[in-house]
C-alpha atoms as a PDB file:
ATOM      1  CA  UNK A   1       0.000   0.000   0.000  1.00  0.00           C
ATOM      2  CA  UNK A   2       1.431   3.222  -0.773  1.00  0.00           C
ATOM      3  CA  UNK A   3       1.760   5.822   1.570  1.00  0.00           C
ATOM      4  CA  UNK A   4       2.954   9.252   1.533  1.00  0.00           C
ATOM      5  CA  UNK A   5       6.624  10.536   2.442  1.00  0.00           C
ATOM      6  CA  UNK A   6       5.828  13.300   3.796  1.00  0.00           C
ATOM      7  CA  UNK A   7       3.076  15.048   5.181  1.00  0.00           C
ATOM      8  CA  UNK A   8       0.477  17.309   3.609  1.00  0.00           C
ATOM      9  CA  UNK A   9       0.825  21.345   4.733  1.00  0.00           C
ATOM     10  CA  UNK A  10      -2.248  23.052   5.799  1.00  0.00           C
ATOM     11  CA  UNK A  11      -2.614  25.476   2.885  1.00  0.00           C
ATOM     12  CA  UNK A  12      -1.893  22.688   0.193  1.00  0.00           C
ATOM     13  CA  UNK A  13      -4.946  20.640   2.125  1.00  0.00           C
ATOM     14  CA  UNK A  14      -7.055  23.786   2.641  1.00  0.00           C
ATOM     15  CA  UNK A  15      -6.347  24.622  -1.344  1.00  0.00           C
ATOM     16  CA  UNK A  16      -7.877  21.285  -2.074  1.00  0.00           C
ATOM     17  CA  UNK A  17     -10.962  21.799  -0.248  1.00  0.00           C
ATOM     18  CA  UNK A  18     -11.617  25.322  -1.413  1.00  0.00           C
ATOM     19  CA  UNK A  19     -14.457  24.190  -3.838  1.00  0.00           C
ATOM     20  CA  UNK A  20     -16.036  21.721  -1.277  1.00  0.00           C
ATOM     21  CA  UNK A  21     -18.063  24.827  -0.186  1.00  0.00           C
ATOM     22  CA  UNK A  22     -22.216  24.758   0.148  1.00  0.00           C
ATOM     23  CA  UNK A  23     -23.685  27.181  -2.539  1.00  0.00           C
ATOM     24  CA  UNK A  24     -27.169  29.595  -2.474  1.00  0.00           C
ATOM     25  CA  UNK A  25     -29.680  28.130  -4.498  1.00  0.00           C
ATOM     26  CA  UNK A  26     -30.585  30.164  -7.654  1.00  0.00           C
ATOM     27  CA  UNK A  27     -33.776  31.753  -7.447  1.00  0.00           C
ATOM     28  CA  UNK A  28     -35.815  33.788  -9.407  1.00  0.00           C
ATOM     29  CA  UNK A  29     -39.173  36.001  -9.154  1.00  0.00           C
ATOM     30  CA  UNK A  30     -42.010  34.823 -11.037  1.00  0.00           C
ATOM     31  CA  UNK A  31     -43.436  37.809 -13.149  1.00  0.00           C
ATOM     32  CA  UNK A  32     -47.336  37.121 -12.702  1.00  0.00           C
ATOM     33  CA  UNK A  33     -47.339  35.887  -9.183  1.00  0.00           C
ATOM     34  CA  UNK A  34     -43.858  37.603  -7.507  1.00  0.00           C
ATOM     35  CA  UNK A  35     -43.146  34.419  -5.951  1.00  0.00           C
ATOM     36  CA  UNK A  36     -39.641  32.990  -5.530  1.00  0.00           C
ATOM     37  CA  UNK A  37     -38.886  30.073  -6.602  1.00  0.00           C
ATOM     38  CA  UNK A  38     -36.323  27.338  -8.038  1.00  0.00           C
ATOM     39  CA  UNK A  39     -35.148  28.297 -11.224  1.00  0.00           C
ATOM     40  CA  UNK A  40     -36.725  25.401 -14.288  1.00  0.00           C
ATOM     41  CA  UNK A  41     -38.958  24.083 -10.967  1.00  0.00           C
ATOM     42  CA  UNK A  42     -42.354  24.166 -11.201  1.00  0.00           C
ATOM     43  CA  UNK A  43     -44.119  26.128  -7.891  1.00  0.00           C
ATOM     44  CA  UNK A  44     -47.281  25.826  -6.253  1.00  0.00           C
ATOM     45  CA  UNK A  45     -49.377  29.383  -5.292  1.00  0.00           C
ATOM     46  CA  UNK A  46     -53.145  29.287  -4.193  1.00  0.00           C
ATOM     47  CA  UNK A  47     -53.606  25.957  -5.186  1.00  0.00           C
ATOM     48  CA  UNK A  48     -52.422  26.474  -9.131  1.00  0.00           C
ATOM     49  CA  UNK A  49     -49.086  24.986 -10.187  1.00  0.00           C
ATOM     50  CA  UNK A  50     -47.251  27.633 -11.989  1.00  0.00           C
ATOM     51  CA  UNK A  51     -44.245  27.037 -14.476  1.00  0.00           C
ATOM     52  CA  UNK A  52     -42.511  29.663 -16.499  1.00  0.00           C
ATOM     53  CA  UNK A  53     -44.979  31.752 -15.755  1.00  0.00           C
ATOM     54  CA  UNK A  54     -47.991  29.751 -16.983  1.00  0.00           C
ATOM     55  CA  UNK A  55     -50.529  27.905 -15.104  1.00  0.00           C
ATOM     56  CA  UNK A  56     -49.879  24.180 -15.514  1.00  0.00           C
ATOM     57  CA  UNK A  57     -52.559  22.569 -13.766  1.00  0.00           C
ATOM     58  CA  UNK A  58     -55.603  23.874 -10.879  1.00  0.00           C
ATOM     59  CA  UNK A  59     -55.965  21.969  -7.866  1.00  0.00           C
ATOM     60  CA  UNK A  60     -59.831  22.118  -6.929  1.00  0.00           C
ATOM     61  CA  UNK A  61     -60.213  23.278  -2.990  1.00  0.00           C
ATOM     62  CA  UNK A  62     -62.235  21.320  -0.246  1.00  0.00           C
ATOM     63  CA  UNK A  63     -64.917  23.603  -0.658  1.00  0.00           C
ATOM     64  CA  UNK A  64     -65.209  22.881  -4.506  1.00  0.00           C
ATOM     65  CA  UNK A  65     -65.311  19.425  -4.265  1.00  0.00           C
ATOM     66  CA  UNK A  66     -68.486  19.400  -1.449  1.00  0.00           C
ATOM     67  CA  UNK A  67     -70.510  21.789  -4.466  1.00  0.00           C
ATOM     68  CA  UNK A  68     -70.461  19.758  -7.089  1.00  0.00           C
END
């Protein structure tokens, strides 16, 4: 098994890990409803799923569904 000769220095080691960092989501603002959300994510707002700025699909409420 190989093993090294000498040991690693703290800024070689720290070098290494300088992209092993966590990163802020990307979010943008929705135009029609000025919600944030993921960006190529669909989002739900008052029961309507919205995706680039379009209304995909309508969830009927509780209330709905007792009326008819």
């Amino acid at each position: 098994m190989a093993h090294p000769k000498r040991r690693q220095s703290k800024s070689r080691k720290n070098k290494r890990r300088s992209h092993l960092k966590i990163k802020k989501p990307l979010l943008a603002k929705c135009a029609l409803t000025k919600q944030k959300h993921l960006y190529h994510h669909a989002y739900w707002y008052e029961n309507k799923l919205y995706y680039r700025g379009k209304i995909v699909l309508s969830r009927r409420s509780k209330n709905e569904k007792k009326l008819s």
